[in-house]
Protein backbone atom coordinates (compact mmCIF):
# COMPACT_ATOMS: atom_id res chain seq x y z
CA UNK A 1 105.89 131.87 103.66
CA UNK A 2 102.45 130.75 104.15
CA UNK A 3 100.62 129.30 101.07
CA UNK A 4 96.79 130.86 101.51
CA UNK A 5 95.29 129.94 98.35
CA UNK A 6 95.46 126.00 98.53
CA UNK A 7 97.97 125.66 95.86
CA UNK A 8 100.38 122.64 95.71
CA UNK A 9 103.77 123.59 97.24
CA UNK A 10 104.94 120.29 95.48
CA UNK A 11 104.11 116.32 95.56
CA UNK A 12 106.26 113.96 97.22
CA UNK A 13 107.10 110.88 94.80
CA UNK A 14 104.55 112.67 92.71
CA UNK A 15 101.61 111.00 94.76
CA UNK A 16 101.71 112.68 98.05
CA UNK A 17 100.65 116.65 97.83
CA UNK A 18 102.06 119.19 100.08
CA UNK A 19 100.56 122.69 100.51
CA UNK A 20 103.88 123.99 102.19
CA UNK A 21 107.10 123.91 104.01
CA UNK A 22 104.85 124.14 107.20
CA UNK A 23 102.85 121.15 106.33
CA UNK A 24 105.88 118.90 105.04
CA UNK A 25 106.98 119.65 108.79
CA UNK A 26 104.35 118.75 109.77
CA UNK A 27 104.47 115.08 108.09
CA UNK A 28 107.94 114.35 109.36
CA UNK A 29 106.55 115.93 113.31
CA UNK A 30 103.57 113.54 113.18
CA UNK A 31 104.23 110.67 110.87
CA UNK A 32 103.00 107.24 112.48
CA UNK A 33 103.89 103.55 111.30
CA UNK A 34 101.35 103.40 109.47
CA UNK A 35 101.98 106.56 107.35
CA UNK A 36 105.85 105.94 107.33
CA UNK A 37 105.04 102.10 105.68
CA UNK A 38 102.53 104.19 102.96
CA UNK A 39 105.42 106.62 101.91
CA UNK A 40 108.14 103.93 101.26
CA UNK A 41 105.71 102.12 99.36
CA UNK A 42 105.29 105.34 97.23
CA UNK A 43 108.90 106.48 97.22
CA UNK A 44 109.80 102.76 96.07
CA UNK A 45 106.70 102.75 93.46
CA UNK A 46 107.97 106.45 92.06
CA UNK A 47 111.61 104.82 92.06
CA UNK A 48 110.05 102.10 89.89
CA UNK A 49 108.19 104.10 87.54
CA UNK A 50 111.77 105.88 86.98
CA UNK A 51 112.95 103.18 85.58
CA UNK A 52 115.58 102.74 89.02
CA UNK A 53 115.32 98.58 89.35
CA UNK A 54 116.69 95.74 87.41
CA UNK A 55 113.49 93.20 87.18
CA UNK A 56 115.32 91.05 89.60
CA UNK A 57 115.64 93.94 92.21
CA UNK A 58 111.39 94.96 90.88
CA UNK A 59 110.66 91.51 91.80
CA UNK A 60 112.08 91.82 95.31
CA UNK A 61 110.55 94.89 96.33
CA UNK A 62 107.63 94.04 95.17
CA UNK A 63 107.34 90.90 96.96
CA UNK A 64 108.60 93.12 100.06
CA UNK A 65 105.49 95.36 100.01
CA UNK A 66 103.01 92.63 99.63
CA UNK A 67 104.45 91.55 102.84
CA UNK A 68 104.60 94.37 104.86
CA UNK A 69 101.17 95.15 103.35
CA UNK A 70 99.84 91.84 104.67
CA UNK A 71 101.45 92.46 107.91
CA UNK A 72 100.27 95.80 108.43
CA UNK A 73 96.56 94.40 107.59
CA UNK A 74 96.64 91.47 110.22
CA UNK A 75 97.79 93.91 112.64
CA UNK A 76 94.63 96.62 111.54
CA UNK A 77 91.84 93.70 111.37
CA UNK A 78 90.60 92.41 114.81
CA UNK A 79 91.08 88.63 115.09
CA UNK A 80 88.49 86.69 116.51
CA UNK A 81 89.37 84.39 118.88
């Protein structure tokens, strides 16, 4: 069932709108490295704000995305040699 009036079918970890079965399909048919790094970092930021973690375990993953955030920057910005 198509959505034709540009209503939210739902959000994804409440940060990531989708318009539609079609267009979730869509995500999971096309989704690069780039957008699959961006989605954990929202599913595990949603998991947080449920209250999911132990501080110990926060304090890991958080850590973990600063990481792969760093790494995913060096690989986007152009070193000069």
């Amino acid at each position: 069932m198509e959505n034709t009036d540009n209503k939210e079918f739902g959000r994804l970890f409440n940060t990531i709108p989708i318009i539609s079965e079609e267009h979730l399909d869509i995500i999971l048919q096309t989704m690069s490295p780039k957008d699959s790094i961006y989605i954990l970092v929202q599913a595990v930021k949603h998991a947080y704000n449920n209250n999911v973690y132990s501080i110990g375990e926060s304090e890991v993953i958080s850590k973990s995305i600063r990481v792969i955030s760093k790494i995913n920057l060096d690989t986007e910005t152009p070193k000069e040699s």
